[in-house]
PDB file of N, CA and C in Angstrom:
ATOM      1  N   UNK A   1       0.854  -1.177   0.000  1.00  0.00           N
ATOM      2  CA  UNK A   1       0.000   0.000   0.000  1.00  0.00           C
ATOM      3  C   UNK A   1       0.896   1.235   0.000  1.00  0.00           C
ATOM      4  N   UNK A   2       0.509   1.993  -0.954  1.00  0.00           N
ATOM      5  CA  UNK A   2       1.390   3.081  -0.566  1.00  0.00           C
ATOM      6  C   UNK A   2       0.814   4.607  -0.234  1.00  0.00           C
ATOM      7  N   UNK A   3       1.246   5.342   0.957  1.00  0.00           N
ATOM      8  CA  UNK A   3       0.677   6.681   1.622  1.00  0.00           C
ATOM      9  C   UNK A   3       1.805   7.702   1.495  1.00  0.00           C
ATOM     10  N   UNK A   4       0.683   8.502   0.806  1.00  0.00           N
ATOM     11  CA  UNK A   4       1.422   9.985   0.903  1.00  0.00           C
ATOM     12  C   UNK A   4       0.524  10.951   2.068  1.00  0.00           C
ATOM     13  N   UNK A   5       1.467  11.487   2.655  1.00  0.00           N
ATOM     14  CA  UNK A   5       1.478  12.340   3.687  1.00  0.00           C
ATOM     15  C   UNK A   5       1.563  13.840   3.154  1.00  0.00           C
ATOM     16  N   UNK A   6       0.414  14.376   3.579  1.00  0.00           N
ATOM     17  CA  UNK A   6       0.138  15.742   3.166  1.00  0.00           C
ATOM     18  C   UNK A   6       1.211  16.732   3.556  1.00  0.00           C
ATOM     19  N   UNK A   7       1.799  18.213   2.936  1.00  0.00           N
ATOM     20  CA  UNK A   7       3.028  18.607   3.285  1.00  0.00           C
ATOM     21  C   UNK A   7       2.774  19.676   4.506  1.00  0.00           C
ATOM     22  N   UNK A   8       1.600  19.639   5.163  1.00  0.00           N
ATOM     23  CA  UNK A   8       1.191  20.035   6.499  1.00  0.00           C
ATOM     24  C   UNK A   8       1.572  18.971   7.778  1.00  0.00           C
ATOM     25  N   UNK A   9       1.762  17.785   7.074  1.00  0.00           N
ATOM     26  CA  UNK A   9       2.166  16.637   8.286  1.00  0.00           C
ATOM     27  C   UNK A   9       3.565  16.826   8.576  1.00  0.00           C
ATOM     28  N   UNK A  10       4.096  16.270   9.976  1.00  0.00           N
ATOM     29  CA  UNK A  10       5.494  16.495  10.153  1.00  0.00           C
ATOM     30  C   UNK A  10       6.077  14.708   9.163  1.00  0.00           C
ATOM     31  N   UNK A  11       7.197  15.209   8.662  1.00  0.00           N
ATOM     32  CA  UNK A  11       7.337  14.216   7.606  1.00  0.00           C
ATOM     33  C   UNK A  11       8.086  13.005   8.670  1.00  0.00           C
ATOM     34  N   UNK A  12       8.387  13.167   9.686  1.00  0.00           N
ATOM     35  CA  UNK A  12       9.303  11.662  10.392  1.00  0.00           C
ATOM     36  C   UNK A  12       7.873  10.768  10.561  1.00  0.00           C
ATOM     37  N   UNK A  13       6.491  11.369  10.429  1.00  0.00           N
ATOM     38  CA  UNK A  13       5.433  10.304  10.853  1.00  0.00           C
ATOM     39  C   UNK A  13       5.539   9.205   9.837  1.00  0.00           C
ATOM     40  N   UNK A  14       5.816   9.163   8.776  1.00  0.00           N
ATOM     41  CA  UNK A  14       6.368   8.308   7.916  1.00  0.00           C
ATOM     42  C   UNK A  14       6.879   7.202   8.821  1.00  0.00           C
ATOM     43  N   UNK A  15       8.193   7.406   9.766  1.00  0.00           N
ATOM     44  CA  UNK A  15       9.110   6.707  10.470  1.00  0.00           C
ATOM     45  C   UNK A  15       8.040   5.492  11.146  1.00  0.00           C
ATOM     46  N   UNK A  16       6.935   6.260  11.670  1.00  0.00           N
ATOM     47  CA  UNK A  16       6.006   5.093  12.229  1.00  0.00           C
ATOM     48  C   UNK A  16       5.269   4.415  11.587  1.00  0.00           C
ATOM     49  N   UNK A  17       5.069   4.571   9.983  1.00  0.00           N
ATOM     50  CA  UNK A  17       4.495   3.255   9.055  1.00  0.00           C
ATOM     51  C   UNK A  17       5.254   2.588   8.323  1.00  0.00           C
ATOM     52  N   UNK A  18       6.517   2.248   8.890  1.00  0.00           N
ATOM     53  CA  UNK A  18       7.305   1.228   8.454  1.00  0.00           C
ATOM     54  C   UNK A  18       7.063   0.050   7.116  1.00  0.00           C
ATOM     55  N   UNK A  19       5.832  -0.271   7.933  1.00  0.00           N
ATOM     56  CA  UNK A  19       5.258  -1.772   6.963  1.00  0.00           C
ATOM     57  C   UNK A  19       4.480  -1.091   5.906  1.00  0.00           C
ATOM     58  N   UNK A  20       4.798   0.538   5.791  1.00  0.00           N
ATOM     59  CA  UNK A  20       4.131   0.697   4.123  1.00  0.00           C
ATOM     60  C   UNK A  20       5.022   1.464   3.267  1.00  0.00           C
ATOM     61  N   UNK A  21       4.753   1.713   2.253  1.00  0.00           N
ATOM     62  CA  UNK A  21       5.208   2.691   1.250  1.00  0.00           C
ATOM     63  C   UNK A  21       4.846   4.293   1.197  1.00  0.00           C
ATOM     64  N   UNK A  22       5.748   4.581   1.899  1.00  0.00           N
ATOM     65  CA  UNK A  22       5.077   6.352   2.710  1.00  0.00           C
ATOM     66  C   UNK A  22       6.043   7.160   2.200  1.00  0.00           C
ATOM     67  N   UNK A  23       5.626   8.192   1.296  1.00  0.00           N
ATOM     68  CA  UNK A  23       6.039   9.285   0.961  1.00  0.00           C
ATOM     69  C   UNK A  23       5.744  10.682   1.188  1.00  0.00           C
ATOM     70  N   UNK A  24       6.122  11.881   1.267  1.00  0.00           N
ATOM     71  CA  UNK A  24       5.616  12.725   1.695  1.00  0.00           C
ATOM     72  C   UNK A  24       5.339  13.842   0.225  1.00  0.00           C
ATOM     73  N   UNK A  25       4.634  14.708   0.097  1.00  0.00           N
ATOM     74  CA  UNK A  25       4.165  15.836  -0.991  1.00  0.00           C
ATOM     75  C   UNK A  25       5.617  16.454  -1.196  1.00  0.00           C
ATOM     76  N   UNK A  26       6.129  16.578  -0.070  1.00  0.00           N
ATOM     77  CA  UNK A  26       7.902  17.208  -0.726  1.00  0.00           C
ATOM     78  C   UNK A  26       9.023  16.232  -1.249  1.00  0.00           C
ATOM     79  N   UNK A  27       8.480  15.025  -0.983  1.00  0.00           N
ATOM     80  CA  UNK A  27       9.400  14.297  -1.902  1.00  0.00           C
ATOM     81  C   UNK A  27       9.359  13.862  -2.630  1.00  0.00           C
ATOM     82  N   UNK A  28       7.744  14.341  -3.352  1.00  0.00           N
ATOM     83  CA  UNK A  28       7.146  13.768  -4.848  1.00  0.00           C
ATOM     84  C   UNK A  28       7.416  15.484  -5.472  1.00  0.00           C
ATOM     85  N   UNK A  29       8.042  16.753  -5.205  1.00  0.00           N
ATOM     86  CA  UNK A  29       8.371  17.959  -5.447  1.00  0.00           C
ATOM     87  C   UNK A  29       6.552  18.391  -5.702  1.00  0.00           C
ATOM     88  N   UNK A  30       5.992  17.971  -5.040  1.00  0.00           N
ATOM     89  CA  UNK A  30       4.886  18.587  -5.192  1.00  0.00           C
ATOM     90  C   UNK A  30       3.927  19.879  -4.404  1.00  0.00           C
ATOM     91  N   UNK A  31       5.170  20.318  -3.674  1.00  0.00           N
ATOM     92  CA  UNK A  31       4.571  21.084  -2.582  1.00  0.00           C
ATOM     93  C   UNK A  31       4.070  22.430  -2.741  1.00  0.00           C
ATOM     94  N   UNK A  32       3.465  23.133  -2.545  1.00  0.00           N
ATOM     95  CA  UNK A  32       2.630  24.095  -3.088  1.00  0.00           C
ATOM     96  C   UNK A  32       1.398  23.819  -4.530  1.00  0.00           C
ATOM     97  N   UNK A  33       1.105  22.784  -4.599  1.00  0.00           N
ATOM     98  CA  UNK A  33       0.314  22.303  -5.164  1.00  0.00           C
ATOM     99  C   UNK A  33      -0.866  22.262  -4.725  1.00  0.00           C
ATOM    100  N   UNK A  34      -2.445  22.976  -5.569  1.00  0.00           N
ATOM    101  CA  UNK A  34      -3.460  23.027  -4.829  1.00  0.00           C
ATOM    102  C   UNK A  34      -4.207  21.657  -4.551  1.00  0.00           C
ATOM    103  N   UNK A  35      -4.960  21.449  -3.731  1.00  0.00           N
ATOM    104  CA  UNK A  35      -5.704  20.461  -3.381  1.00  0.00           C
ATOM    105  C   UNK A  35      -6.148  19.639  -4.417  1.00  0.00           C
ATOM    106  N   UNK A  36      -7.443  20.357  -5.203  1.00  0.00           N
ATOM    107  CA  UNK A  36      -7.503  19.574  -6.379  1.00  0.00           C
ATOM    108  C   UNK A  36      -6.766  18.457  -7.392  1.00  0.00           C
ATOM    109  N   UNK A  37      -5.284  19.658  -7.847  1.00  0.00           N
ATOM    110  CA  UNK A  37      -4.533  19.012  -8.493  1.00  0.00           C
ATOM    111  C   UNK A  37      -3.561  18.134  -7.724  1.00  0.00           C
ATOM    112  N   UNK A  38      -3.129  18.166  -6.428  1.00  0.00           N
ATOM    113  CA  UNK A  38      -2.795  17.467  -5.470  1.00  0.00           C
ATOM    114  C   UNK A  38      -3.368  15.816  -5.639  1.00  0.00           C
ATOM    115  N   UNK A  39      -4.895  16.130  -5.158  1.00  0.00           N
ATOM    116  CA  UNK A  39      -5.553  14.906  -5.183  1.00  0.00           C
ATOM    117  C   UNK A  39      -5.381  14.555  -6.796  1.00  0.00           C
ATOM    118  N   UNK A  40      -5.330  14.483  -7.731  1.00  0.00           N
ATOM    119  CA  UNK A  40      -5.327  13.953  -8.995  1.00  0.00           C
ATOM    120  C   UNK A  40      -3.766  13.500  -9.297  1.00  0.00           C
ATOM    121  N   UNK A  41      -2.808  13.830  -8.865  1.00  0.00           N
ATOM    122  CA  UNK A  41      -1.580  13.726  -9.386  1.00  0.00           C
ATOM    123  C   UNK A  41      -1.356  12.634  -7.973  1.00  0.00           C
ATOM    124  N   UNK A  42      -1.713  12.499  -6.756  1.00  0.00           N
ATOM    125  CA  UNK A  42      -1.646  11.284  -5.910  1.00  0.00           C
ATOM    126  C   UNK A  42      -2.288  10.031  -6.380  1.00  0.00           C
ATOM    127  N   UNK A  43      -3.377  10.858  -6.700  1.00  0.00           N
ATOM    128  CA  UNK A  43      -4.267   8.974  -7.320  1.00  0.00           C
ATOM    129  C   UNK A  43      -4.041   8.103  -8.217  1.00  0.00           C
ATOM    130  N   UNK A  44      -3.204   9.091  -8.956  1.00  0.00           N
ATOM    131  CA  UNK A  44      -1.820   7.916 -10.229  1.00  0.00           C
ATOM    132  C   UNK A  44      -1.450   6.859  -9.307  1.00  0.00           C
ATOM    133  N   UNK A  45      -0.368   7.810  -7.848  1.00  0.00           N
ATOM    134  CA  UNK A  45       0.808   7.143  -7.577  1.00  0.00           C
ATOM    135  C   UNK A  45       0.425   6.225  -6.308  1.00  0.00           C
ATOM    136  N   UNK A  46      -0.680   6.659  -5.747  1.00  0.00           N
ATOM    137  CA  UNK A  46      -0.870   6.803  -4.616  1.00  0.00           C
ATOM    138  C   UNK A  46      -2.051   5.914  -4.357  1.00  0.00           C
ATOM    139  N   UNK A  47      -2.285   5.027  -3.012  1.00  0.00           N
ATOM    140  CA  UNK A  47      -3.542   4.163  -2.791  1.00  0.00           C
ATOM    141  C   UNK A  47      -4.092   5.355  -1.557  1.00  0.00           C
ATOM    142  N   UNK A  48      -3.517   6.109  -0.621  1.00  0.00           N
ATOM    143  CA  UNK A  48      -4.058   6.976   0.291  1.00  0.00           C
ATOM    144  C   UNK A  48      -3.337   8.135   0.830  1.00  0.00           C
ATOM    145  N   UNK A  49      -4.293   9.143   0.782  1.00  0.00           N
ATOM    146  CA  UNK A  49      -3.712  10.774   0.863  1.00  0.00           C
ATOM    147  C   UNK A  49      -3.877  10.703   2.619  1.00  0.00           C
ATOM    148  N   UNK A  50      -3.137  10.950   3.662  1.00  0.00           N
ATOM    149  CA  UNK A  50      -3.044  11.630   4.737  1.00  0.00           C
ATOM    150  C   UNK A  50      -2.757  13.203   4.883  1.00  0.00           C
ATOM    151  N   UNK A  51      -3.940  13.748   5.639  1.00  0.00           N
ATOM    152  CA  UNK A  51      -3.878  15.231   5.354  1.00  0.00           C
ATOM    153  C   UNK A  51      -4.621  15.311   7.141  1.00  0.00           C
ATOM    154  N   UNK A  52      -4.301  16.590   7.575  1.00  0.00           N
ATOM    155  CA  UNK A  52      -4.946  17.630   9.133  1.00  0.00           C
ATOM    156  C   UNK A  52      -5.992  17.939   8.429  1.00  0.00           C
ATOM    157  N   UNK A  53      -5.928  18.213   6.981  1.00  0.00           N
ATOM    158  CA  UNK A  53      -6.870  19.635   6.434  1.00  0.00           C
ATOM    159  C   UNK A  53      -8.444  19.277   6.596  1.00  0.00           C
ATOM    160  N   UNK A  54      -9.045  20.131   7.226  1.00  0.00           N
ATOM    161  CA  UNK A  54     -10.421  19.650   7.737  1.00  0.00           C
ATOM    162  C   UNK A  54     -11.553  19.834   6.780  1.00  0.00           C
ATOM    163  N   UNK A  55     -11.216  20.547   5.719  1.00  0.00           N
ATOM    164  CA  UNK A  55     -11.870  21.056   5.085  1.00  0.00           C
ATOM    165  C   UNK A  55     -11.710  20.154   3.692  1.00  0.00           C
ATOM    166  N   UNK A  56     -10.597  19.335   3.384  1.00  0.00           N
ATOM    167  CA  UNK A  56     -10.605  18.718   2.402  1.00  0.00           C
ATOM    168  C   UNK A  56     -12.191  18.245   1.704  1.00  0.00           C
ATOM    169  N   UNK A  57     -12.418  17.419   2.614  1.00  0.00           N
ATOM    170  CA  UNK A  57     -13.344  16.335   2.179  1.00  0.00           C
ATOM    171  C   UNK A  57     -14.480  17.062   1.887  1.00  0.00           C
ATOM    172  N   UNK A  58     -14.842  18.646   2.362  1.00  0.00           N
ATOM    173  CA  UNK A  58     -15.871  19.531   2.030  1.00  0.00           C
ATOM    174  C   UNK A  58     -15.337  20.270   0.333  1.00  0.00           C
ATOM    175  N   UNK A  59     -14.539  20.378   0.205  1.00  0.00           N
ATOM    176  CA  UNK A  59     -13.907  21.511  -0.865  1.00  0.00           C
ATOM    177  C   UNK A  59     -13.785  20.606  -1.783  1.00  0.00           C
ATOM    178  N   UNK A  60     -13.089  19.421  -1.855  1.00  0.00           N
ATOM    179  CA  UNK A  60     -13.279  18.359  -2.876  1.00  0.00           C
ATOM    180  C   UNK A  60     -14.471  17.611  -2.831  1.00  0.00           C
ATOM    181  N   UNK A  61     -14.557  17.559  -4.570  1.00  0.00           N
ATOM    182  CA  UNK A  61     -15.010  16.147  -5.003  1.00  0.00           C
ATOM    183  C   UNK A  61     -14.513  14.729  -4.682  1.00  0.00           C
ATOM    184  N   UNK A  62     -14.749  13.827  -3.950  1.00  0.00           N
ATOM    185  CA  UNK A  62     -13.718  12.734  -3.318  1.00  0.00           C
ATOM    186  C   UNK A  62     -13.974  11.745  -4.272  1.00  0.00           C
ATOM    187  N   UNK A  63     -15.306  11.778  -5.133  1.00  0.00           N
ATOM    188  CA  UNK A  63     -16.000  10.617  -5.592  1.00  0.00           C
ATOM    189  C   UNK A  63     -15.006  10.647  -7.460  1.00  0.00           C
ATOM    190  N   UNK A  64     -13.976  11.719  -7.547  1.00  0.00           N
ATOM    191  CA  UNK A  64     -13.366  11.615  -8.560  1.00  0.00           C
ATOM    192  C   UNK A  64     -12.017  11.437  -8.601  1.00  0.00           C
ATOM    193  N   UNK A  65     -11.448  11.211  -7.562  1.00  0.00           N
ATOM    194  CA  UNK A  65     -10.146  10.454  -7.597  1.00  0.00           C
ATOM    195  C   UNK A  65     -10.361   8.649  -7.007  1.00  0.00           C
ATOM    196  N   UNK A  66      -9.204   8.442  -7.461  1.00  0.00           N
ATOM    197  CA  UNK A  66      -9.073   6.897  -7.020  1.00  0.00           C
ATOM    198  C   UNK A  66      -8.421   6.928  -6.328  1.00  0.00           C
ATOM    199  N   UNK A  67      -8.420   7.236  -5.261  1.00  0.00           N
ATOM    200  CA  UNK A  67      -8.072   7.575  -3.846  1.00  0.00           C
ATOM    201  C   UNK A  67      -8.320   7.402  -2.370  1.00  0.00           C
ATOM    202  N   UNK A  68      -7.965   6.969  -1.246  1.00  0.00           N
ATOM    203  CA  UNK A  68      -8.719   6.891   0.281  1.00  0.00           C
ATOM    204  C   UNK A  68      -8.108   7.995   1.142  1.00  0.00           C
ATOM    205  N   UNK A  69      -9.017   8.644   1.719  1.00  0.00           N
ATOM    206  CA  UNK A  69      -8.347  10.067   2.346  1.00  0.00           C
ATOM    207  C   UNK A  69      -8.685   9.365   3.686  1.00  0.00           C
ATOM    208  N   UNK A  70      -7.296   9.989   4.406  1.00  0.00           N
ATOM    209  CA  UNK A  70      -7.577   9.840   6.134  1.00  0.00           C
ATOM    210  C   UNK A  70      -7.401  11.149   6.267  1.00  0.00           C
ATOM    211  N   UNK A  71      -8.074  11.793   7.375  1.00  0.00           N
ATOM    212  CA  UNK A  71      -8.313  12.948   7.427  1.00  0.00           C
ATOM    213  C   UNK A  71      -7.824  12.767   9.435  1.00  0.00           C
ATOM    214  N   UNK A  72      -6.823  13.571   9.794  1.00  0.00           N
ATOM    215  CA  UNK A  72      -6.564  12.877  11.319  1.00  0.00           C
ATOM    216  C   UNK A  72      -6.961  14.228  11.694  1.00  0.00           C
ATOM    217  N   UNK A  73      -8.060  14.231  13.106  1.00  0.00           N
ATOM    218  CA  UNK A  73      -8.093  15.398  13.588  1.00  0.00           C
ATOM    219  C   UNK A  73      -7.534  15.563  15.206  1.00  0.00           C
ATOM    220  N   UNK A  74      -5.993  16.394  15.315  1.00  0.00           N
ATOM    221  CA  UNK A  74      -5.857  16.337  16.522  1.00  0.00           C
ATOM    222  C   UNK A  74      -5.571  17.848  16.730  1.00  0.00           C
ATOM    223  N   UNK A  75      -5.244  18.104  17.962  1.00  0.00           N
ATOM    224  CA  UNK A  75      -5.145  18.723  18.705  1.00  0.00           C
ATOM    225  C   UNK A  75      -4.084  19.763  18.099  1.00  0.00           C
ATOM    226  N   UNK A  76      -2.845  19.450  17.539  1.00  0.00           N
ATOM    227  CA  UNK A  76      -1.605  20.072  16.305  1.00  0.00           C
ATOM    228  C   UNK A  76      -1.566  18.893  15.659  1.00  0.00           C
ATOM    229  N   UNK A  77      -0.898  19.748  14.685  1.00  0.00           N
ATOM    230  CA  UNK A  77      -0.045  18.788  13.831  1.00  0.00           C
ATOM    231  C   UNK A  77       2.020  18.206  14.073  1.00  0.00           C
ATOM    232  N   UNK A  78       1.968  18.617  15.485  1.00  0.00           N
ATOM    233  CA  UNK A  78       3.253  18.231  15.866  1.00  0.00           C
ATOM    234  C   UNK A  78       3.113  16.740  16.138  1.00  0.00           C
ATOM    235  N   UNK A  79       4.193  16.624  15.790  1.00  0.00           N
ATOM    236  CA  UNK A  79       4.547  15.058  15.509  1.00  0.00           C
ATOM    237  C   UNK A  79       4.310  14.022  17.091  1.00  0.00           C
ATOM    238  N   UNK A  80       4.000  14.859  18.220  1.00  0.00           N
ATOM    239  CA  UNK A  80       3.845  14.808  19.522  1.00  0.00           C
ATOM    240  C   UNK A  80       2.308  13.994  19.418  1.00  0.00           C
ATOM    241  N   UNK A  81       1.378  14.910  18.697  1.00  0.00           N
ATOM    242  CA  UNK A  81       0.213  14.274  18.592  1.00  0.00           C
ATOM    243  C   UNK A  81      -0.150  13.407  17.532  1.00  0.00           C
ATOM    244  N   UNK A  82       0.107  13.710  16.016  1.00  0.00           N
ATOM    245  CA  UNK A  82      -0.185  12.554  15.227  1.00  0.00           C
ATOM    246  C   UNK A  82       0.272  11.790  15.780  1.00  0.00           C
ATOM    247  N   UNK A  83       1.811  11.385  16.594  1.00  0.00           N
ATOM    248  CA  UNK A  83       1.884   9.852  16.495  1.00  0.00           C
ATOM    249  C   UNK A  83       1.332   8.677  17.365  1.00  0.00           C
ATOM    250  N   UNK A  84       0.529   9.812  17.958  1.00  0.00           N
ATOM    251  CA  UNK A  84      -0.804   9.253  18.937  1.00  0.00           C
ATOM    252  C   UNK A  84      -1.612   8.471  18.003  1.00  0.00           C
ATOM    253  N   UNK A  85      -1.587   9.158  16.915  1.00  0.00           N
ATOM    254  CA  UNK A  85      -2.934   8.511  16.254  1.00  0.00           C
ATOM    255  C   UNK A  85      -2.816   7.430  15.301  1.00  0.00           C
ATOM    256  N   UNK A  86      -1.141   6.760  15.119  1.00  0.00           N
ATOM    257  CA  UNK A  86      -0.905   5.755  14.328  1.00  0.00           C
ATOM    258  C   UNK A  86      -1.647   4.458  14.510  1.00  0.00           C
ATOM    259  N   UNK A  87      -1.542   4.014  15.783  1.00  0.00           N
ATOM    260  CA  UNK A  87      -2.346   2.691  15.929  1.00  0.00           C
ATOM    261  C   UNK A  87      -3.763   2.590  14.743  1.00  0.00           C
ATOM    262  N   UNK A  88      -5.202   3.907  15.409  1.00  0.00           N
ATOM    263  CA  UNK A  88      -5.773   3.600  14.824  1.00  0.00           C
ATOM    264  C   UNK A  88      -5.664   3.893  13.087  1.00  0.00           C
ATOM    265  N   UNK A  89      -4.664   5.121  12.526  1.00  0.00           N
ATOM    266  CA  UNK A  89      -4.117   4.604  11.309  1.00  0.00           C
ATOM    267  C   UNK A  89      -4.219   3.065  10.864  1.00  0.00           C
ATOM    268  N   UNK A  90      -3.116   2.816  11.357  1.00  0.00           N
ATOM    269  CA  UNK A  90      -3.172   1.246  11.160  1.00  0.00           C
ATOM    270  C   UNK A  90      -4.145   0.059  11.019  1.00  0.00           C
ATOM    271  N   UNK A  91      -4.655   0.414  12.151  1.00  0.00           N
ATOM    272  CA  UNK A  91      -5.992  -0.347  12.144  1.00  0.00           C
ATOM    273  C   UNK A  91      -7.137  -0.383  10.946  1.00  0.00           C
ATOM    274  N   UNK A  92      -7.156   1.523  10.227  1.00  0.00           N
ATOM    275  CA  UNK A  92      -7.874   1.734   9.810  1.00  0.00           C
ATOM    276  C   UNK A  92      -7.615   1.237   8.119  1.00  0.00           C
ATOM    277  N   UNK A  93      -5.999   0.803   7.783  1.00  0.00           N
ATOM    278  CA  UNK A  93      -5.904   0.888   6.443  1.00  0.00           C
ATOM    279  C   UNK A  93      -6.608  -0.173   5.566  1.00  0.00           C
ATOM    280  N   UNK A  94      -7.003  -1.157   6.672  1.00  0.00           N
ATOM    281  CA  UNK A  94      -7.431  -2.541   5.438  1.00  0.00           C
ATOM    282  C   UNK A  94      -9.400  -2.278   5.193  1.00  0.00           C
ATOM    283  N   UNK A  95      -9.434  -1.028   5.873  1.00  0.00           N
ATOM    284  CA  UNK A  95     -11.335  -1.259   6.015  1.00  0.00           C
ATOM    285  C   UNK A  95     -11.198   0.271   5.053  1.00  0.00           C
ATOM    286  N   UNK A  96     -10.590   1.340   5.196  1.00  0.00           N
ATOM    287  CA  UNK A  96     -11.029   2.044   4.017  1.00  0.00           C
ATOM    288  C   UNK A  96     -11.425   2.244   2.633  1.00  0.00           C
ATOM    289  N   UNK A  97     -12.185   2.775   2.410  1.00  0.00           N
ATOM    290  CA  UNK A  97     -12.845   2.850   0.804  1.00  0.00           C
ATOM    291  C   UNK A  97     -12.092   3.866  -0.210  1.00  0.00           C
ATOM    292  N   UNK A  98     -11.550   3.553  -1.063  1.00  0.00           N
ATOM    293  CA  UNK A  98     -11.106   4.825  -2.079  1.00  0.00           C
ATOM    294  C   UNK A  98     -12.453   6.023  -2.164  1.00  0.00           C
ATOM    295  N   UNK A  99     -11.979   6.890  -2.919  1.00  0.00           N
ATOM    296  CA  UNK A  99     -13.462   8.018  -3.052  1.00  0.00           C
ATOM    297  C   UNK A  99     -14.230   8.578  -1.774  1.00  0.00           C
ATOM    298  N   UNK A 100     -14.066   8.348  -0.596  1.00  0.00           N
ATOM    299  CA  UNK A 100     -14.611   8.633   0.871  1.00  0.00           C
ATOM    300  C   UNK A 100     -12.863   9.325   1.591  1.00  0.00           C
ATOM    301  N   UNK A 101     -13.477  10.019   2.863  1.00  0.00           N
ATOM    302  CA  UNK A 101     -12.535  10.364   3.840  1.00  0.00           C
ATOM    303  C   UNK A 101     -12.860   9.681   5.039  1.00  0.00           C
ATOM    304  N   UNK A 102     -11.561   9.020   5.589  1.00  0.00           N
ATOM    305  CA  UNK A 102     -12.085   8.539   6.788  1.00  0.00           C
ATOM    306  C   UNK A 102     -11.764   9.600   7.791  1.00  0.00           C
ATOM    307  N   UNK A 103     -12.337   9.554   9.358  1.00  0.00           N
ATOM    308  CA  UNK A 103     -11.691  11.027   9.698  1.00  0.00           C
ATOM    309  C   UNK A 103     -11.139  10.061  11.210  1.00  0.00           C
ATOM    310  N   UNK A 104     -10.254  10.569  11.808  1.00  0.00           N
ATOM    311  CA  UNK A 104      -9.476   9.633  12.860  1.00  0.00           C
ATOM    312  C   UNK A 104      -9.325  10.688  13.614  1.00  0.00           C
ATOM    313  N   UNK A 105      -9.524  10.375  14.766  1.00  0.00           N
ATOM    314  CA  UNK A 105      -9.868  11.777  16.063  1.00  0.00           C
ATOM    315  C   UNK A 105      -8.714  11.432  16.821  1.00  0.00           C
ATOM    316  N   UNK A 106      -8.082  12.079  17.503  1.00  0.00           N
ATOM    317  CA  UNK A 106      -7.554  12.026  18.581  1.00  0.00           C
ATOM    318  C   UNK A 106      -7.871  11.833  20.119  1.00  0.00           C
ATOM    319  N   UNK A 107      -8.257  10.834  20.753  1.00  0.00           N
ATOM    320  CA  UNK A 107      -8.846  11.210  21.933  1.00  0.00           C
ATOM    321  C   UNK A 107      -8.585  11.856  23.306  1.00  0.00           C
ATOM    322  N   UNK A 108      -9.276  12.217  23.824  1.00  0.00           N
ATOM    323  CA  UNK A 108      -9.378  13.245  25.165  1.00  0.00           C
ATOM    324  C   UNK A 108      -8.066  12.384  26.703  1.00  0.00           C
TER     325      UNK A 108
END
């Protein structure tokens, strides 16, 4: 499976999905790239977009890439808190749907 990590994520979260193929938006030179064309130029390369951005899944069309968005909502985006949220990452990669966002909370 392979995940690209949105260029709002801290890029060592990579370090904690070992058992996949994780790249980040700056090391495909894609950074400053808008959303739209973002999502279309991932869904070539890409089986799932990881993004903070809360608004994605409202601003896009999801139902036109071939794509699975995780959408993690925590508290920052310092690498302190996503890597709270890897487990259920993990958990979550074999049940997601391409074309949908899943959204993964951080808990209290």
């Amino acid at each position: 499976m392979k995940i690209l990590l949105d260029e709002c994520i801290d890029r060592r979260l990579a370090t904690y999905l070992i058992e996949y193929n994780v790249k980040t938006v700056s090391q495909m030179r894609w950074s400053g790239t808008k959303n739209g064309q973002l999502l279309g130029l991932a869904a070539v390369e890409f089986d799932v977009f990881i993004t903070v951005d809360q608004n994605l899944h409202f601003e896009q069309n999801l139902q036109q890439f071939d794509l699975a968005i995780i959408v993690l909502q925590t508290f920052s985006n310092r690498l302190a808190d996503l890597k709270l949220l890897v487990p259920q990452i993990i958990s979550s990669l074999p049940k997601i749907s391409k074309r949908e966002a899943t959204i993964i909370k951080q808990q209290n």
